[in-house]
Protein backbone atom coordinates (compact mmCIF):
# COMPACT_ATOMS: atom_id res chain seq x y z
CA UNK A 1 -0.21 0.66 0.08
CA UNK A 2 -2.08 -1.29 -2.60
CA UNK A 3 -5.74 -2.62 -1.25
CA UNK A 4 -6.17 -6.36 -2.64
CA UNK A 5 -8.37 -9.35 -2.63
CA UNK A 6 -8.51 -12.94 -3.81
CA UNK A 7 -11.24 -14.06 -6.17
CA UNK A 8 -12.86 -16.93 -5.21
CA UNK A 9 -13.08 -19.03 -9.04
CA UNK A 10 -9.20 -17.82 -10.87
CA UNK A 11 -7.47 -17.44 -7.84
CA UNK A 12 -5.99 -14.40 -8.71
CA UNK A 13 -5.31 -11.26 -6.81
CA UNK A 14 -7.18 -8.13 -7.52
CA UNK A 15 -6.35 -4.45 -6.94
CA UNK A 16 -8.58 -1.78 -5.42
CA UNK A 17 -7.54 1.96 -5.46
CA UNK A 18 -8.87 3.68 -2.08
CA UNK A 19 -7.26 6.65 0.02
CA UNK A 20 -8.56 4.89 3.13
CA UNK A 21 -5.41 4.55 5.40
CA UNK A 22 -7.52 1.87 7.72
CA UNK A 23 -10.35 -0.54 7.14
CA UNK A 24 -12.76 1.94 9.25
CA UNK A 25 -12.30 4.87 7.00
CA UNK A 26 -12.49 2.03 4.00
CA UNK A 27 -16.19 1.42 5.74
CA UNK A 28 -16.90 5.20 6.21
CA UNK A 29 -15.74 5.78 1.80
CA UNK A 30 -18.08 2.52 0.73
CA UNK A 31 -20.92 3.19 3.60
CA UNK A 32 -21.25 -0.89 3.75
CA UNK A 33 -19.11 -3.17 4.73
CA UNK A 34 -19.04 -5.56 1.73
CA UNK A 35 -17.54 -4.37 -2.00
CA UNK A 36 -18.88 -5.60 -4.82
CA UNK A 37 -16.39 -5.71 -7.71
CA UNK A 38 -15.69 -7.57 -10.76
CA UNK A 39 -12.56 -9.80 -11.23
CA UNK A 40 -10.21 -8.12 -13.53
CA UNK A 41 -8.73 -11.42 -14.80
CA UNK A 42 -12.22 -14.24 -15.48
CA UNK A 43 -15.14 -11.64 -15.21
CA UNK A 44 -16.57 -13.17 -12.40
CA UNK A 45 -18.48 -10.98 -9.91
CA UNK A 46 -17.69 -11.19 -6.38
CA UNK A 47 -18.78 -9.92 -2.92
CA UNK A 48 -15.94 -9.44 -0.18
CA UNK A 49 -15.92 -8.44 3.32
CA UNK A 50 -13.69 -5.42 4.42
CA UNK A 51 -12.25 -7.83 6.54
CA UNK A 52 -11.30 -10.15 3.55
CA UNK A 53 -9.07 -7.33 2.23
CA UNK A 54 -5.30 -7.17 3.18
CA UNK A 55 -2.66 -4.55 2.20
CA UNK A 56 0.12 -4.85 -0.21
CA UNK A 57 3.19 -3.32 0.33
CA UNK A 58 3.71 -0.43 -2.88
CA UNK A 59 6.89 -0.56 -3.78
CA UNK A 60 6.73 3.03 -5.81
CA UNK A 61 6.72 5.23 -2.65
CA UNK A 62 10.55 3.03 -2.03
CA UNK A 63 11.31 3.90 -5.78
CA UNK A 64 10.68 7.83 -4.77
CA UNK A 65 12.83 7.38 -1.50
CA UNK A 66 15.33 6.00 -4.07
CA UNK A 67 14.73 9.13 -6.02
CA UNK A 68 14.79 11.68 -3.10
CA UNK A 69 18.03 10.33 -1.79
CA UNK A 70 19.77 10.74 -5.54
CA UNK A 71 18.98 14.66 -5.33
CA UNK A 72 20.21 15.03 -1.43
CA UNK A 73 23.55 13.10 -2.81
CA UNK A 74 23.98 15.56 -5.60
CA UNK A 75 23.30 18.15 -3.71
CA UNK A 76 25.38 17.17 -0.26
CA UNK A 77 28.21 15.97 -2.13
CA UNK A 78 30.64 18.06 -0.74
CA UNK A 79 29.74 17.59 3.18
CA UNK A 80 30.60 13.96 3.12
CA UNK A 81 26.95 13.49 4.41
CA UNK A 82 26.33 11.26 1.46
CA UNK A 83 26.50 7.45 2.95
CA UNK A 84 24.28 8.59 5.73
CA UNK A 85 21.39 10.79 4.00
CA UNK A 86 21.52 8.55 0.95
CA UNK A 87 20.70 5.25 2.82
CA UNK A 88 18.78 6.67 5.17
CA UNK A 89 16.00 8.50 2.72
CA UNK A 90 14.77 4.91 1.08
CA UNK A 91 14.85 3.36 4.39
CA UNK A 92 12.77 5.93 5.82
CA UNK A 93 9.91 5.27 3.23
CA UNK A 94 10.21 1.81 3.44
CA UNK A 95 9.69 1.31 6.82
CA UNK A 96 6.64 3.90 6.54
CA UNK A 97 5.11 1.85 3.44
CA UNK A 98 5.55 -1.12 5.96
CA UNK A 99 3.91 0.99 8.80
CA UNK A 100 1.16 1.74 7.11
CA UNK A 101 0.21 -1.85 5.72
CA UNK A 102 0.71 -3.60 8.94
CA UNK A 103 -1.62 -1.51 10.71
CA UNK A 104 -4.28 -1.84 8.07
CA UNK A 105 -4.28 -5.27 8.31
CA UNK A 106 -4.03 -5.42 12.14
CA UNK A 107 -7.72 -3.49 12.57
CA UNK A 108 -10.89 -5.42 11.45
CA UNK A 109 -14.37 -3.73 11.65
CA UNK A 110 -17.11 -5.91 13.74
C-alpha cells in the first residue's frame, strides 16, 4: 500500500512512505493532522490533510505472491497440487493488498 497525494499547482501524484496501516496510526506517527511535504515533480510546497491522502494499491507484494507460488510449483510438482496452490498464492496477496487499501481509505480522522 503506497500513501499518495495530489499537488495542488502540477497536478501530479506524490508518494509518501509510512508503516501506518490506517489514517489514525498515520495521525499518531506525524502527531498533527496535516503533512507538510514538498512536490517531488515542480518544487512547490504543500500542506495536506490526512484526510486528503488515499491509498494506492502496491503492486510488488502481487509480484512476491507471483514469486511464492513459482517455489510451491517447483516444489509440489509431483502432487498435482500445482493449478490450485499456484493460482491461489498471488490471489491471496492480491486480495490482501486490496484489503488493506480499502480500509485505509474508508476511515477519516475528525
Amino acid at each position: 500500500m503506497k500513501l499518495s497525494y495530489r499537488c495542488s499547482s502540477c497536478k501530479k501524484d506524490n508518494y509518501i512512505k509510512t508503516k501506518a496501516t490506517n489514517r489514525h496510526e498515520l495521525l499518531m506517527e506525524l502527531g498533527t493532522n496535516e503533512i507538510n511535504e514538498r512536490c517531488k515533480h515542480c518544487g512547490n510546497f504543500t500542506k495536506k490533510h490526512i484526510n486528503r491522502l488515499y491509498a494506492d494499491d502496491d503492486y510488488t507484494m502481487v509480484l512476491f505472491g507471483f514469486a511464492a507460488a513459482v517455489v510451491v510449483t517447483y516444489f509440489l510438482w509431483d502432487y498435482g497440487y500445482i493449478s490450485t496452490l499456484s493460482g491461489a498464492i498471488p490471489l491471496w496477496f492480491w486480495s490482501e493488498m486490496k484489503k488493506k487499501s480499502s480500509a485505509f481509505n474508508r476511515t477519516m480522522v475528525k
